[in-house]
N, C-alpha and C. Protein backbone atom coordinates (compact mmCIF):
# COMPACT_ATOMS: atom_id res chain seq x y z
N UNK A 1 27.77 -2.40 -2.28
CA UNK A 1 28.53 -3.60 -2.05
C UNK A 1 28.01 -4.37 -0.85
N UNK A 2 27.56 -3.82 0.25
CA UNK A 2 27.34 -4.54 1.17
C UNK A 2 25.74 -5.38 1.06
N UNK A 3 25.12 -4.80 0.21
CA UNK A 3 23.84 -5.89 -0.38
C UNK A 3 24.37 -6.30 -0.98
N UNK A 4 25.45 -6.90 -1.73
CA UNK A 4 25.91 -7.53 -2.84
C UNK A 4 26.66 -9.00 -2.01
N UNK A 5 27.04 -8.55 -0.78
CA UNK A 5 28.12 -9.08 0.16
C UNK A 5 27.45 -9.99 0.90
N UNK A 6 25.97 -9.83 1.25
CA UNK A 6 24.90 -10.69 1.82
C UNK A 6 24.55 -11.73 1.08
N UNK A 7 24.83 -12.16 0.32
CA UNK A 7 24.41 -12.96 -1.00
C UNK A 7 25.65 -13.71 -1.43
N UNK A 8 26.84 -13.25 -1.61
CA UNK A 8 27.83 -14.25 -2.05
C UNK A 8 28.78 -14.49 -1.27
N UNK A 9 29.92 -15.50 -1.05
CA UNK A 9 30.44 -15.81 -0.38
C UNK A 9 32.30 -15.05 -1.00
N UNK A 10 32.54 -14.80 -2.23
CA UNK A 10 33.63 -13.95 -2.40
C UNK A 10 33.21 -12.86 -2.86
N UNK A 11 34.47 -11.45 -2.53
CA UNK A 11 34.36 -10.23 -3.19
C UNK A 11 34.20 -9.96 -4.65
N UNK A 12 34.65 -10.97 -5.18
CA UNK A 12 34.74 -11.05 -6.73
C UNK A 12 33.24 -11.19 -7.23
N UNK A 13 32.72 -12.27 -6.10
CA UNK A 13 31.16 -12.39 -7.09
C UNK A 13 30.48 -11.31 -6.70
N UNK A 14 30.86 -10.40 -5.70
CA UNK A 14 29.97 -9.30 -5.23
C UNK A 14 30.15 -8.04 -6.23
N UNK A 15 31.57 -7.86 -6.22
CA UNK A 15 31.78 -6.89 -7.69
C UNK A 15 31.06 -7.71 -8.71
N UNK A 16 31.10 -8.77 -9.37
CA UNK A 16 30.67 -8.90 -10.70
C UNK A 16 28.89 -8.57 -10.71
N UNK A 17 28.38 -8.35 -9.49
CA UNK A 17 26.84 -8.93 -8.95
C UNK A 17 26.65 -6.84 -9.38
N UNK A 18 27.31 -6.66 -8.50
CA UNK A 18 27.31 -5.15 -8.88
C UNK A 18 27.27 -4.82 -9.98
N UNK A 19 28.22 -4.90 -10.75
CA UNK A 19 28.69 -4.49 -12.11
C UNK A 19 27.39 -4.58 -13.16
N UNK A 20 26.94 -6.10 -12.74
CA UNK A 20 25.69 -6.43 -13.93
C UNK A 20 24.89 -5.53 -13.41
N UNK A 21 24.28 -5.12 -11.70
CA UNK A 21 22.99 -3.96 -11.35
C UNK A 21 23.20 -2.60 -11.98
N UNK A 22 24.77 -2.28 -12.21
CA UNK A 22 24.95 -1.01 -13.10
C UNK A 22 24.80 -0.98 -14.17
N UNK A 23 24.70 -2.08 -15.08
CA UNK A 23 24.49 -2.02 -16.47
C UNK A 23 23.31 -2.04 -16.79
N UNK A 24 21.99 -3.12 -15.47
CA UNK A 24 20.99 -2.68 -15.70
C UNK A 24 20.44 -1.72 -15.63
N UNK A 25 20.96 -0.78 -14.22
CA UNK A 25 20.02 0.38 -14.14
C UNK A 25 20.52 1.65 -15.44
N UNK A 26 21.39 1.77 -16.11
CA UNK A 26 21.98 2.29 -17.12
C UNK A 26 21.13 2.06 -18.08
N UNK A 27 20.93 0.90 -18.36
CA UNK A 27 19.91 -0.09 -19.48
C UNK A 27 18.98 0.63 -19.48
N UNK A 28 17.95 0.86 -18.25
CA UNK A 28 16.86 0.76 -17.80
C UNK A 28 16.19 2.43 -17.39
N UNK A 29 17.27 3.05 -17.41
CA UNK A 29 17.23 4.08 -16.34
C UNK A 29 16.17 5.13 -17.02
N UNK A 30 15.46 4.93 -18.30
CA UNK A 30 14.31 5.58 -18.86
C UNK A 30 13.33 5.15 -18.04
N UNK A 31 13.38 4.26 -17.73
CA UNK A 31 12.09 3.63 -17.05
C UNK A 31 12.00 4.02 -15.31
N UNK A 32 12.68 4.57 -15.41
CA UNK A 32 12.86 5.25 -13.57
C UNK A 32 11.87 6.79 -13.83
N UNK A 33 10.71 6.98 -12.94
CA UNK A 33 9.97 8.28 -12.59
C UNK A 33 10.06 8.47 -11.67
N UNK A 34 10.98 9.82 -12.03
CA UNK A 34 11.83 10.92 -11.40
C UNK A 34 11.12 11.38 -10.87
N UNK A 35 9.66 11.38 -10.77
CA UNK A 35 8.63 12.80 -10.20
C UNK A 35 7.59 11.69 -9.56
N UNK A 36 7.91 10.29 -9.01
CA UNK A 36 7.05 9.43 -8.15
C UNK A 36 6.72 10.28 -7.35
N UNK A 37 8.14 10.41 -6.41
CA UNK A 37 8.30 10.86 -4.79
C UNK A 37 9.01 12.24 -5.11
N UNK A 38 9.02 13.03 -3.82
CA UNK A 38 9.60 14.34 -3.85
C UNK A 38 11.13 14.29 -4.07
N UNK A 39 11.42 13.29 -3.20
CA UNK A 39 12.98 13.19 -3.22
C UNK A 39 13.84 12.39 -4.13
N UNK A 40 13.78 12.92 -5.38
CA UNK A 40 14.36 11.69 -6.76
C UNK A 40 15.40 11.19 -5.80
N UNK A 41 16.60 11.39 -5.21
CA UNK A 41 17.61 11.15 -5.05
C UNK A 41 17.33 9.66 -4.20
N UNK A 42 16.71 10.05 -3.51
CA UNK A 42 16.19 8.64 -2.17
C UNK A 42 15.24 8.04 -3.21
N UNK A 43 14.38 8.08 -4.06
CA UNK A 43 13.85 7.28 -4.57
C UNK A 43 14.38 6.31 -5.99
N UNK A 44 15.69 7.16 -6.52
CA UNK A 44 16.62 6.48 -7.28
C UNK A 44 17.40 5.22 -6.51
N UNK A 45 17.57 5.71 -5.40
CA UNK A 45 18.45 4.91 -4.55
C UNK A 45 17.60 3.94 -4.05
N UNK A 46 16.45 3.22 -3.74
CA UNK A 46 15.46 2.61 -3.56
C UNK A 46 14.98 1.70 -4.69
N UNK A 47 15.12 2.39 -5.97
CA UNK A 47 15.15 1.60 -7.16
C UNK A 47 15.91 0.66 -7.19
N UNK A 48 17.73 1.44 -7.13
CA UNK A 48 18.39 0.68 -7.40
C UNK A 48 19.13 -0.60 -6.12
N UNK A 49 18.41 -0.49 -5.35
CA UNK A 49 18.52 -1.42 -4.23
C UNK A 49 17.62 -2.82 -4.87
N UNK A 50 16.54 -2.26 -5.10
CA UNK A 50 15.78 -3.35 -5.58
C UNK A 50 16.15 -4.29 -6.58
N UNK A 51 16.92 -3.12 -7.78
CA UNK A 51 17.91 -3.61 -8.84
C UNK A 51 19.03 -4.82 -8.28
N UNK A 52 19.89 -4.53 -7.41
CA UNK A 52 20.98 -5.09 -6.68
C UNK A 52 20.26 -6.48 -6.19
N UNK A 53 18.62 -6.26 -5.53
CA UNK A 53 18.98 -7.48 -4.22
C UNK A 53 17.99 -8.45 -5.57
N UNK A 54 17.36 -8.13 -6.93
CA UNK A 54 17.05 -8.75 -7.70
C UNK A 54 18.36 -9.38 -8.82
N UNK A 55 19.22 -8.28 -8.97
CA UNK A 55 20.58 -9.23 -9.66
C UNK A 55 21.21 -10.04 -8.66
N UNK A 56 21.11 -10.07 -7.54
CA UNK A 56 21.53 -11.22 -6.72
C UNK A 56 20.58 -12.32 -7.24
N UNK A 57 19.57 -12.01 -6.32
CA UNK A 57 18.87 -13.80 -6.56
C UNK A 57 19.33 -14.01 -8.48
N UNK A 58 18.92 -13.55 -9.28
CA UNK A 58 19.46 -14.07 -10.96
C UNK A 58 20.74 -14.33 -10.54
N UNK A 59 21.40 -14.19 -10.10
CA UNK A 59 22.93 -14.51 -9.84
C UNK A 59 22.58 -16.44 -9.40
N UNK A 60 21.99 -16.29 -7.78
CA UNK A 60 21.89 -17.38 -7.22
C UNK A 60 21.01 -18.47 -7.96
N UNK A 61 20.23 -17.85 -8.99
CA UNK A 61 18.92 -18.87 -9.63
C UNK A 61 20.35 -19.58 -10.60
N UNK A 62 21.27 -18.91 -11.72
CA UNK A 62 21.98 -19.03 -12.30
C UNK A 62 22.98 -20.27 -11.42
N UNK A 63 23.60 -19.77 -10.51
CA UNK A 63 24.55 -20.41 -9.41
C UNK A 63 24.09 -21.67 -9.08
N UNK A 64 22.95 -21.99 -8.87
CA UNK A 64 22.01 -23.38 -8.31
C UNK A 64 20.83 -23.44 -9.20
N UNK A 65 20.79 -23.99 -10.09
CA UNK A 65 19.63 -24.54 -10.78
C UNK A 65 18.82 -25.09 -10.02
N UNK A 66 19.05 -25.58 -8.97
CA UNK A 66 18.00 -26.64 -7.82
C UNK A 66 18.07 -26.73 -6.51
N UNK A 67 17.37 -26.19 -5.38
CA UNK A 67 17.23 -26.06 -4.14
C UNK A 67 16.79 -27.21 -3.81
N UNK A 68 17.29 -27.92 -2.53
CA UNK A 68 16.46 -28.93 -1.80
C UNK A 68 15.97 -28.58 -0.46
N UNK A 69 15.22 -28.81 -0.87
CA UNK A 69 13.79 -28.06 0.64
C UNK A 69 14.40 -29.48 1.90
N UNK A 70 14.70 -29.23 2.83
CA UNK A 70 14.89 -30.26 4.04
C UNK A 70 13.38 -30.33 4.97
N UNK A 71 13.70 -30.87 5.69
CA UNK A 71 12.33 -31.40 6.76
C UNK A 71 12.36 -30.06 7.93
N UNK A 72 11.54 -29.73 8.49
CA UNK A 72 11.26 -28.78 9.43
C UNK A 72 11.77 -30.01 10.78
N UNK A 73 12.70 -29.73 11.41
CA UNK A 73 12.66 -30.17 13.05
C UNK A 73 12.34 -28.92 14.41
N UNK A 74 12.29 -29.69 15.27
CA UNK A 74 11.95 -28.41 16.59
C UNK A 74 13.13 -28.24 16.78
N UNK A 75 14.25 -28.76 16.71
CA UNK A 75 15.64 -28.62 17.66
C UNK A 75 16.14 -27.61 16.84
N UNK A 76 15.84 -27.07 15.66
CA UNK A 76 16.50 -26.10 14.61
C UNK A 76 15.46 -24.85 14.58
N UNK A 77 14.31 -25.29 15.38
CA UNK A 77 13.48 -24.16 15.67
C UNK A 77 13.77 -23.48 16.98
N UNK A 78 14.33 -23.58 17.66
CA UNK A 78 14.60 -23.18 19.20
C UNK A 78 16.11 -22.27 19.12
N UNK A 79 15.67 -20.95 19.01
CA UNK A 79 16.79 -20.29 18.87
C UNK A 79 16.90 -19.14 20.11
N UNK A 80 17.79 -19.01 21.34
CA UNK A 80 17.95 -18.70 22.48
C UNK A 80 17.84 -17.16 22.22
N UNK A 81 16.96 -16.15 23.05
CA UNK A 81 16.81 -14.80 23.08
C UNK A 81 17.00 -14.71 24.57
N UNK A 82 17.61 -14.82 25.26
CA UNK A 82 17.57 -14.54 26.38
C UNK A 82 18.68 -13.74 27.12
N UNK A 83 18.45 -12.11 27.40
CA UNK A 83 19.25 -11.44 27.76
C UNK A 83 20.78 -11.23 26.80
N UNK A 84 21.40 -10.11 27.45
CA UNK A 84 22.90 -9.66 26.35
C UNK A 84 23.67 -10.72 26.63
N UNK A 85 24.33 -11.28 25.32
CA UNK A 85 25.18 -12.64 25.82
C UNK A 85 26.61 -11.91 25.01
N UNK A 86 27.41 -13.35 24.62
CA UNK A 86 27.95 -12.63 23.27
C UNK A 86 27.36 -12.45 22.33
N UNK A 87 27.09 -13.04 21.39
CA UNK A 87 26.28 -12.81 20.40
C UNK A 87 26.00 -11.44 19.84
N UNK A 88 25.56 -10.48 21.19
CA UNK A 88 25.18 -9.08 20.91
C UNK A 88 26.38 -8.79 20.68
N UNK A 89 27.04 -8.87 20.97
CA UNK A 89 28.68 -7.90 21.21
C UNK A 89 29.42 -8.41 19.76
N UNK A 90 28.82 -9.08 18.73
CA UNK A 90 29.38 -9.06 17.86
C UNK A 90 29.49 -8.16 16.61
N UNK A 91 30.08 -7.57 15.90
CA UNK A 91 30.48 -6.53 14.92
C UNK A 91 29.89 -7.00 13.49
N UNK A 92 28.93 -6.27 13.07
CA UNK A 92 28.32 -6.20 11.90
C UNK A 92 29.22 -7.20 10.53
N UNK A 93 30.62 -6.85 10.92
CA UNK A 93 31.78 -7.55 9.71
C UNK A 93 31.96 -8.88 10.46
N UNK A 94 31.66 -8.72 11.59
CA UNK A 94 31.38 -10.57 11.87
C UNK A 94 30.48 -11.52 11.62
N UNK A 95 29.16 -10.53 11.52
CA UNK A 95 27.93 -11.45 11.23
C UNK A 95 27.85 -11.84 9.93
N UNK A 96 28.22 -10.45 8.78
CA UNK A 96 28.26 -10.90 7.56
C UNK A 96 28.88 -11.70 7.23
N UNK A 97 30.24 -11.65 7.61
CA UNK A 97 31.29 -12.82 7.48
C UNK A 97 30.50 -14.30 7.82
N UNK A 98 30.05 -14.27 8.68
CA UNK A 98 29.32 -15.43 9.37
C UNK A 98 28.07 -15.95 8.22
N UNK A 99 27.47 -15.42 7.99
CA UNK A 99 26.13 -15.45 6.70
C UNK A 99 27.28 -15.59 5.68
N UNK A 100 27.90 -14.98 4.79
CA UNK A 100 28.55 -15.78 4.09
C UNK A 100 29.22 -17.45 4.22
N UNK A 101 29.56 -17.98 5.45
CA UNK A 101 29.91 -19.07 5.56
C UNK A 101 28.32 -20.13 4.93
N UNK A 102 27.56 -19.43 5.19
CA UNK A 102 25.87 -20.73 4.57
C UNK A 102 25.79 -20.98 3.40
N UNK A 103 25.45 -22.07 3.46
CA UNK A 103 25.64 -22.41 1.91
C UNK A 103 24.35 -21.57 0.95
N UNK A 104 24.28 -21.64 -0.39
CA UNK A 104 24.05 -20.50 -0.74
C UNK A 104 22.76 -20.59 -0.89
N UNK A 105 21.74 -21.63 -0.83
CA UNK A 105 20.43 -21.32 -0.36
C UNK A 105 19.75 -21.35 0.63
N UNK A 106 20.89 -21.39 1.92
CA UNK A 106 20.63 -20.87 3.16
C UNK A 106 20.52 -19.45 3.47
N UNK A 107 21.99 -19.07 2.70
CA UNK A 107 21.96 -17.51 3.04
C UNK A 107 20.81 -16.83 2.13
N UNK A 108 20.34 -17.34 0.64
CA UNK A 108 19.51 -16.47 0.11
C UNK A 108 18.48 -16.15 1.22
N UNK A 109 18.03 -17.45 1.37
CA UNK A 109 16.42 -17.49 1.68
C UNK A 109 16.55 -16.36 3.29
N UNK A 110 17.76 -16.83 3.47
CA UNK A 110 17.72 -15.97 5.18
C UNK A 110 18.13 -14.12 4.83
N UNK A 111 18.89 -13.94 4.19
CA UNK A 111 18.64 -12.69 3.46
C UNK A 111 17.61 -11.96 2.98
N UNK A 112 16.65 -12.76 1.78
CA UNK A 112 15.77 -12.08 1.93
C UNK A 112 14.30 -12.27 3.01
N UNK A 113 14.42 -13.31 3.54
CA UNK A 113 13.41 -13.25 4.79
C UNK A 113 13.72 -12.01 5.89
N UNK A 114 14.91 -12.23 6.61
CA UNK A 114 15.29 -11.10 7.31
C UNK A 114 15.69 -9.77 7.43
N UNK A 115 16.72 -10.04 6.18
CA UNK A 115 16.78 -8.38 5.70
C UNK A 115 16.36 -8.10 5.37
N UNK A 116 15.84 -8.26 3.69
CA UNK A 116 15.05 -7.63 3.26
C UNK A 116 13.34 -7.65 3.46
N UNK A 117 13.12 -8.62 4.36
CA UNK A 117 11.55 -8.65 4.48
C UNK A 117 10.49 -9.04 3.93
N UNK A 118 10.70 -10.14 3.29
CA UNK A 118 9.99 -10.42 2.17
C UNK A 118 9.42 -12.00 2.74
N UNK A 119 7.56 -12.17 2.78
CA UNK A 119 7.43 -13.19 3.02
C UNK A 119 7.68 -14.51 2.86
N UNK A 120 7.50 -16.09 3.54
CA UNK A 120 7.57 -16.80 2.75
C UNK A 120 6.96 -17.38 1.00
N UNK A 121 5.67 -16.83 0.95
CA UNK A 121 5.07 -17.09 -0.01
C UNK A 121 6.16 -16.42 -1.09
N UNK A 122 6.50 -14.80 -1.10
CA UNK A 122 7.28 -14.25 -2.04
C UNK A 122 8.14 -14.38 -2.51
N UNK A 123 9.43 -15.23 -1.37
CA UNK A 123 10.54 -16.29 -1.78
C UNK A 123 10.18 -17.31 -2.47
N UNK A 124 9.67 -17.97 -2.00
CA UNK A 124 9.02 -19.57 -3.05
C UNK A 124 8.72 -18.75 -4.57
N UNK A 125 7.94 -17.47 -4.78
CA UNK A 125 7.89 -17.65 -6.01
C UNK A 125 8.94 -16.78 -6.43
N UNK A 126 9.70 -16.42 -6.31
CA UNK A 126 11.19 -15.03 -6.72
C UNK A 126 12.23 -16.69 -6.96
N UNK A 127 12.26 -17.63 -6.21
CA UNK A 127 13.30 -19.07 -5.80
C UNK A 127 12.47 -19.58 -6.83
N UNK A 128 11.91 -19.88 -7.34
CA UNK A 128 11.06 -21.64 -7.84
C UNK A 128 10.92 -22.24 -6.53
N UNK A 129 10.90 -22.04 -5.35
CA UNK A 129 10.59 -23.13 -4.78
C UNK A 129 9.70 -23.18 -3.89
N UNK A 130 9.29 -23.89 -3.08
CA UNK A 130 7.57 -24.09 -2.24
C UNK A 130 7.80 -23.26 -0.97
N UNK A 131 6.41 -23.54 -0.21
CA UNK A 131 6.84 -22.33 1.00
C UNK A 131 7.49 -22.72 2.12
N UNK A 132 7.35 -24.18 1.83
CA UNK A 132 7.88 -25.52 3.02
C UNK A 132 9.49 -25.47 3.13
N UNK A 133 9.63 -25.42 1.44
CA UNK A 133 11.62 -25.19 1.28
C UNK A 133 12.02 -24.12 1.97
N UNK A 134 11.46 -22.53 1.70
CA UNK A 134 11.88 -21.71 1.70
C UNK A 134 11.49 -21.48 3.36
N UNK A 135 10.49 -22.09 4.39
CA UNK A 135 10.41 -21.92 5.95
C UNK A 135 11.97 -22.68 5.96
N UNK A 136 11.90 -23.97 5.82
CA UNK A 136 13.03 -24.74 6.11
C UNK A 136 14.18 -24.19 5.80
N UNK A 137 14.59 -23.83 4.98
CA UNK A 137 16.13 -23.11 4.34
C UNK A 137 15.97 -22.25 5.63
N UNK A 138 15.09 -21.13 5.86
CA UNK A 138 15.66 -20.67 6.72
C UNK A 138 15.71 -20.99 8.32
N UNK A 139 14.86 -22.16 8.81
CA UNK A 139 15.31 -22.38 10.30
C UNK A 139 16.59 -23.38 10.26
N UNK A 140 17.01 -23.92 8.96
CA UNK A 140 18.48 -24.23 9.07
C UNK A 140 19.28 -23.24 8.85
N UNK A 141 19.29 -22.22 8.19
CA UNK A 141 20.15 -21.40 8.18
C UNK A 141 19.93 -20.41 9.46
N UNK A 142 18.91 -20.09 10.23
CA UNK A 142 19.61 -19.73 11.86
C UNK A 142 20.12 -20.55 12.33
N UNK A 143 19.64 -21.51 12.14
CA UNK A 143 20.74 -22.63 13.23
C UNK A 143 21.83 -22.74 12.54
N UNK A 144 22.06 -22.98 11.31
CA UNK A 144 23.79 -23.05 11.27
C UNK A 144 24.16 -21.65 11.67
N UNK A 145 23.58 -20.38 11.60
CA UNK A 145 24.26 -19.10 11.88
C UNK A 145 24.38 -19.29 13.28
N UNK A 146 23.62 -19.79 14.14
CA UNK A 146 23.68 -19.39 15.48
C UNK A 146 24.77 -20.21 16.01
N UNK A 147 24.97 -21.62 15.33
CA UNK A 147 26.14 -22.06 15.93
C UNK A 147 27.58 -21.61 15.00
N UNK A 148 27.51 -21.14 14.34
CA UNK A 148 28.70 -20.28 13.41
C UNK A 148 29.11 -18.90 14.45
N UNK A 149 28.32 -18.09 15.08
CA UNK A 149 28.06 -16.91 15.44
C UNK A 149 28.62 -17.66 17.35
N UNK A 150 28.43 -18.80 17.77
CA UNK A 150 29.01 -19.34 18.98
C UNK A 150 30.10 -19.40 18.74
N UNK A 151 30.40 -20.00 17.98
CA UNK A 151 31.83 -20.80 17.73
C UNK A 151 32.88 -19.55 17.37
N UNK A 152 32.53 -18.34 17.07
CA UNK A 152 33.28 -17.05 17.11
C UNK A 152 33.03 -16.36 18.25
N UNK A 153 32.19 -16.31 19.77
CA UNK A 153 31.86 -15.82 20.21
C UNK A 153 32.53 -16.21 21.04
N UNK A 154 33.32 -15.35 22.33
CA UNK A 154 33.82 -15.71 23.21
C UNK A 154 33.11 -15.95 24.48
N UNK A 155 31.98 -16.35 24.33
CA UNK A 155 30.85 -16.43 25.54
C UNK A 155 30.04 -16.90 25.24
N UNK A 156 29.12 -17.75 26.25
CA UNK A 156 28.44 -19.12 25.99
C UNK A 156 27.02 -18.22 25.70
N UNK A 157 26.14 -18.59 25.11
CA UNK A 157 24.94 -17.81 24.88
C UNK A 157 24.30 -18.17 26.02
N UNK A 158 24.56 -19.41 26.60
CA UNK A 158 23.58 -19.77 27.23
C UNK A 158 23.86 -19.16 29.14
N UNK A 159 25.17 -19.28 29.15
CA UNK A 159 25.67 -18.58 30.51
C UNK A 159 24.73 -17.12 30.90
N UNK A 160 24.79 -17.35 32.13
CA UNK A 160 24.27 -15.97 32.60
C UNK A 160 25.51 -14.90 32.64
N UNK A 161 25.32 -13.58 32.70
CA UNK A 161 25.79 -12.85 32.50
C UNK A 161 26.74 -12.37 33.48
N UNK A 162 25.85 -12.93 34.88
CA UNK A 162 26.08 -12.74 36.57
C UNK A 162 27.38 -13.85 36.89
């Protein structure tokens, strides 16, 4: 559920997002080799992650027929790392909560860039869309997270600590 939860904005679409990864890997589950890796158990579970964060995006391709790529600015590139602020002190069920508030080809593209790790080139082609959309989706979607993630934070990011 909680890869399911990175991706949509209600519980309902996260169960239904689920539900379809169980029917695939059920579907599918001949096609899983049990004797890749030593540890079937961790390597079932690795499958079916992949299963999950791929019935998401079909979810989101379904959800939005059409992404609009925005313009790259610097002011949405400048995102503050400087020392423990609030920010750090925020709770995992806050951030997600927070990534759910983006609209939904903000959060894809920033999902799978960050979490899951996946370059720009690999988004543009998993999305339909270019590598320009998929940089851009995501330096707007830190910046709307970072000011989403202030605006819950009881402390200025930018204040010193002292």
């Amino acid at each position: 559920m909680k890869i399911c939860n990175r991706y949509t904005e209600r519980t309902e679409e996260s169960e239904e997002i689920m539900n379809e990864a169980f029917i695939k890997l059920f579907k599918n589950i001949q096609q899983f080799d049990e004797f890749r890796q030593d540890d079937t158990l961790l390597s079932l579970k690795g499958w079916f992650k992949r299963i999950l964060v791929n019935t998401c995006i079909d979810h989101y391709r379904k959800k939005n027929s059409s992404v609009n790529g925005h313009l790259l600015s610097t002011e949405s590139e400048k995102i503050a790392d400087s020392g423990e602020n609030g920010l750090d002190v925020l709770s995992y069920k806050e951030i997600i909560e927070a990534i759910k508030l983006l609209s939904p080809s903000y959060r894809t593209v920033f999902n799978l860039f960050v979490i899951e790790g996946l370059s720009h080139e690999e988004i543009s082609n998993k999305l339909g869309i270019s590598i320009g959309a998929s940089k851009s989706n995501l330096s707007k979607a830190r910046d709307n997270l970072r000011k989403l993630l202030l605006n819950k934070s009881k402390f200025n990011i930018y204040a010193s600590p002292f």
